[in-house]
Protein backbone atom coordinates (compact mmCIF):
# COMPACT_ATOMS: atom_id res chain seq x y z
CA UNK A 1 0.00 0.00 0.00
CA UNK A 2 0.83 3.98 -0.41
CA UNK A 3 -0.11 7.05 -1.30
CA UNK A 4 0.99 9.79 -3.50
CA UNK A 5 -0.04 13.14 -4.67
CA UNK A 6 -1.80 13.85 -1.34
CA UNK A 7 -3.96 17.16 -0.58
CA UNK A 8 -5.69 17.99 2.45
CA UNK A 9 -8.45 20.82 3.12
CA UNK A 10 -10.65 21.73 6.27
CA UNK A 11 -14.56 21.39 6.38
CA UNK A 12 -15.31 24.13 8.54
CA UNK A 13 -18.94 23.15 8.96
CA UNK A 14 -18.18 19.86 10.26
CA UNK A 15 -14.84 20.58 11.73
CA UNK A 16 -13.46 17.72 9.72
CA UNK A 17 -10.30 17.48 7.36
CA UNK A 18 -10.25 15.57 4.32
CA UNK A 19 -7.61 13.93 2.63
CA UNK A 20 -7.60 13.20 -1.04
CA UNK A 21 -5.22 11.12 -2.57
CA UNK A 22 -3.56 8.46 -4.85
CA UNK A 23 -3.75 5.05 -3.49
CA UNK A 24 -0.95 3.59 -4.98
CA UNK A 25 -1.87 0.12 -3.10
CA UNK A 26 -5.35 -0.01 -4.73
CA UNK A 27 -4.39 0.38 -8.50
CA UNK A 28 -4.13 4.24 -7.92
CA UNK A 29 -7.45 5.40 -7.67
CA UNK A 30 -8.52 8.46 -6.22
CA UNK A 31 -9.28 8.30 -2.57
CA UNK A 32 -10.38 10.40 -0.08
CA UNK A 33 -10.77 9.59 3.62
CA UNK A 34 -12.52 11.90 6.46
CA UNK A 35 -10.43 12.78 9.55
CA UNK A 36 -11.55 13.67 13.17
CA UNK A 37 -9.01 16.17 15.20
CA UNK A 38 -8.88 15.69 18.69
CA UNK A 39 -6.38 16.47 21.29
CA UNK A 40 -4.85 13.55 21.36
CA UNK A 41 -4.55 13.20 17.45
CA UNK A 42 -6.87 12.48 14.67
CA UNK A 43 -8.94 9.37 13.95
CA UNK A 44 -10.09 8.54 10.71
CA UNK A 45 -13.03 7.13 9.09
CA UNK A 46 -13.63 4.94 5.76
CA UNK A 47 -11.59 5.55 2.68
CA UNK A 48 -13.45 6.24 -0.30
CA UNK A 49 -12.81 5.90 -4.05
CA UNK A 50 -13.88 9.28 -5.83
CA UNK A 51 -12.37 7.89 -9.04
CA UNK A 52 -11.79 4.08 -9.75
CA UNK A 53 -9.07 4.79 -12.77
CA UNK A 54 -5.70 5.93 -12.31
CA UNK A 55 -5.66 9.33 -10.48
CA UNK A 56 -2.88 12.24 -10.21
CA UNK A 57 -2.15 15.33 -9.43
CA UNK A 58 -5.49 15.37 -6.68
CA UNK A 59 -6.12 18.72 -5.14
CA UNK A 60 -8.76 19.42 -2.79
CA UNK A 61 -10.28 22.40 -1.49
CA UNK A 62 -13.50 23.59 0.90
CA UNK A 63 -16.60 25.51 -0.52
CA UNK A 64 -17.29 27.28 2.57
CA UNK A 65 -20.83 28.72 0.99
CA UNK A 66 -22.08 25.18 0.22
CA UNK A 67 -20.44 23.25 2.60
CA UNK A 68 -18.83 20.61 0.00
CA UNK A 69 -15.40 19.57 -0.73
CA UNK A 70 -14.20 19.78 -4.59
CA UNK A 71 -11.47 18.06 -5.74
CA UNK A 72 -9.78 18.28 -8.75
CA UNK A 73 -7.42 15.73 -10.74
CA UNK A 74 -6.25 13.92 -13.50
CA UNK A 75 -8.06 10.88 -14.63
CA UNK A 76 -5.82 8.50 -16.21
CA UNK A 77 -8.53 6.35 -17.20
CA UNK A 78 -10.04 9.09 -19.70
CA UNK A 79 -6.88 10.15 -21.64
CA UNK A 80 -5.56 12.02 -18.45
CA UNK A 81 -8.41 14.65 -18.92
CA UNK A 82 -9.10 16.96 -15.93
CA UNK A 83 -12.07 16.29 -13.88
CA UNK A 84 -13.89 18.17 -10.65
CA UNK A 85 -15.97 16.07 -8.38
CA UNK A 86 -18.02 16.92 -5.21
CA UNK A 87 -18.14 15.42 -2.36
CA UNK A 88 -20.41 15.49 0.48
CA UNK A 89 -19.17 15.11 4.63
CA UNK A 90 -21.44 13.32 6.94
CA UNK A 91 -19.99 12.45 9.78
CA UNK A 92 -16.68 10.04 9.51
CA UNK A 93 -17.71 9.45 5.71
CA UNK A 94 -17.54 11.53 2.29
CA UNK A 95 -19.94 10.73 -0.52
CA UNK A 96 -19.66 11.88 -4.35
CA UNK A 97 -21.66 13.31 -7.18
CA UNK A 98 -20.51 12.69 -10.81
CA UNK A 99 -17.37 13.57 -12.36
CA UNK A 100 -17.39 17.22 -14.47
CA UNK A 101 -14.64 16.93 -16.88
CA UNK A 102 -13.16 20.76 -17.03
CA UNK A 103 -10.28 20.04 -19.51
CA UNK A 104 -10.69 17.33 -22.45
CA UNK A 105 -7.06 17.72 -23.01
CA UNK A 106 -4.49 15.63 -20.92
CA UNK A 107 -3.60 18.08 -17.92
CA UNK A 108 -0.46 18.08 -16.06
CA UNK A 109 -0.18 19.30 -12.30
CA UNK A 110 -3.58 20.78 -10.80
CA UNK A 111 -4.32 22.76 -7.85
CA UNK A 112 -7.96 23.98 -6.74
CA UNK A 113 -8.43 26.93 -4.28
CA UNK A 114 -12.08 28.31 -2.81
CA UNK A 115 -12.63 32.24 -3.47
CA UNK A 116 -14.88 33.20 -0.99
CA UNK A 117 -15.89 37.03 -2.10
CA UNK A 118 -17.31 35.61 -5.23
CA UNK A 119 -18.04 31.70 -4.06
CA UNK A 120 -16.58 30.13 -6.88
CA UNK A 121 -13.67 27.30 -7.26
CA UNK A 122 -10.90 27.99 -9.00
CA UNK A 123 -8.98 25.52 -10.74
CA UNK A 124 -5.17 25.94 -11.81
CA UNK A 125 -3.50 23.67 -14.53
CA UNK A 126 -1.50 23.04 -17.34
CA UNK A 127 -1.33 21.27 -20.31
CA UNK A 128 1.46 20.75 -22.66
CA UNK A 129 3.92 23.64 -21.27
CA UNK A 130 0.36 26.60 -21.09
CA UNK A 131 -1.01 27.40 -17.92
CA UNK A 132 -5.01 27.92 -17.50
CA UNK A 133 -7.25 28.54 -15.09
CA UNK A 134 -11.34 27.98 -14.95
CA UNK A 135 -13.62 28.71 -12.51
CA UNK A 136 -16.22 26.66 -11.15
CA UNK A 137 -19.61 27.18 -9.78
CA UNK A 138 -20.72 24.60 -7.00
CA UNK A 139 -24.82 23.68 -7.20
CA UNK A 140 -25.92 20.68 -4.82
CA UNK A 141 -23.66 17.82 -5.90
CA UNK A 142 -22.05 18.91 -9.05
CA UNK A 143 -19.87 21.65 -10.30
CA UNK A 144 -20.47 23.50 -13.41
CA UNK A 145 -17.16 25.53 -15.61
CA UNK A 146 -16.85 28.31 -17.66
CA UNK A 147 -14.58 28.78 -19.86
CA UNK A 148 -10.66 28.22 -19.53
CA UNK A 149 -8.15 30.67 -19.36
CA UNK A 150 -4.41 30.96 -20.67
CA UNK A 151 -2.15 32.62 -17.71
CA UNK A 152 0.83 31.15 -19.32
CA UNK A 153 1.77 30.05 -22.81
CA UNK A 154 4.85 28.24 -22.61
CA UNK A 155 7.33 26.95 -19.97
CA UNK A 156 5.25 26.26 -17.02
CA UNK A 157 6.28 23.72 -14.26
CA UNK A 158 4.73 23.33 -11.39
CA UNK A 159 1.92 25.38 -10.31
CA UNK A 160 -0.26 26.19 -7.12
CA UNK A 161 -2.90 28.37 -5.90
CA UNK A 162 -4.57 30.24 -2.87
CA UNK A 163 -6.79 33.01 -2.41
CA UNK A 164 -5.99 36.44 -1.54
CA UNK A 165 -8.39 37.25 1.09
CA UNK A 166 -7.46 40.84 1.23
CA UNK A 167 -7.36 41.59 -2.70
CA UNK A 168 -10.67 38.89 -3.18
């Protein structure tokens, strides 16, 4: 067993973390498992498989306004396209809607960060050597996109996001 390309965000409303990840020991799916802080550590509930292909580059974030995780990856069992999914927190356990696909392109590294001033995800990415960005829109248990764009045409590497609270 193992993981790789592991992201972690806070569910405020439940004062819960969630982990997503690659389980390397379960044919690299993407997982995601609910932890409990406590003052003696944190205790975890059920692993769950948000995407039963071969997953990378998962990045998760909170959307405080609907109270639902979104992570995004790369889903190597649809040409490496990019994909958004939401999931749910109830109690020690996360459940999922359906898979968006927000690039039908093969992506490379992806990060997702919440903006809350306008309440939208925004997901950060490349493909071939161009940076993009899209922003998504959270309703219920699925996540809609508009339209992609370029922050970068050539050259990029590795890229990650946050949001600027002060500058929204």
């Amino acid at each position: 067993s193992g993981q790789g390309d592991v992201s972690i965000a806070c569910d405020t409303s439940n004062n819960k973390i969630v982990i997503a990840y690659t389980d390397v020991g379960n044919s690299s799916h993407g997982t995601a498992i609910v932890g409990t802080v406590s003052d003696t550590g944190i205790s975890y509930g059920t692993a769950v498989v948000f995407n039963n292909q071969t997953t990378s580059y998962s990045s998760i974030c909170f959307d405080s306004s609907n109270n639902k995780m979104v992570i995004a990856y790369r889903d190597g069992g649809a040409s490496n396209h990019g994909k958004a999914i939401v999931g749910t927190v109830s109690g020690t356990s996360i459940s999922f809607g359906t898979a968006v696909v927000f690039e039908s392109a093969s992506i490379g590294e992806v990060t997702a960060a919440y903006d809350t001033t306008n309440q939208r995800v925004v997901i950060v990415y490349k493909t071939s050597s161009i940076g993009k960005a899209i922003v998504g829109t959270v309703s219920g248990t699925s996540i809609s996109f508009g339209s992609a764009t370029t922050y970068q045409v050539a050259s990029v590497g590795q890229n990650s996001s946050t949001y600027d609270s002060t500058n929204g």
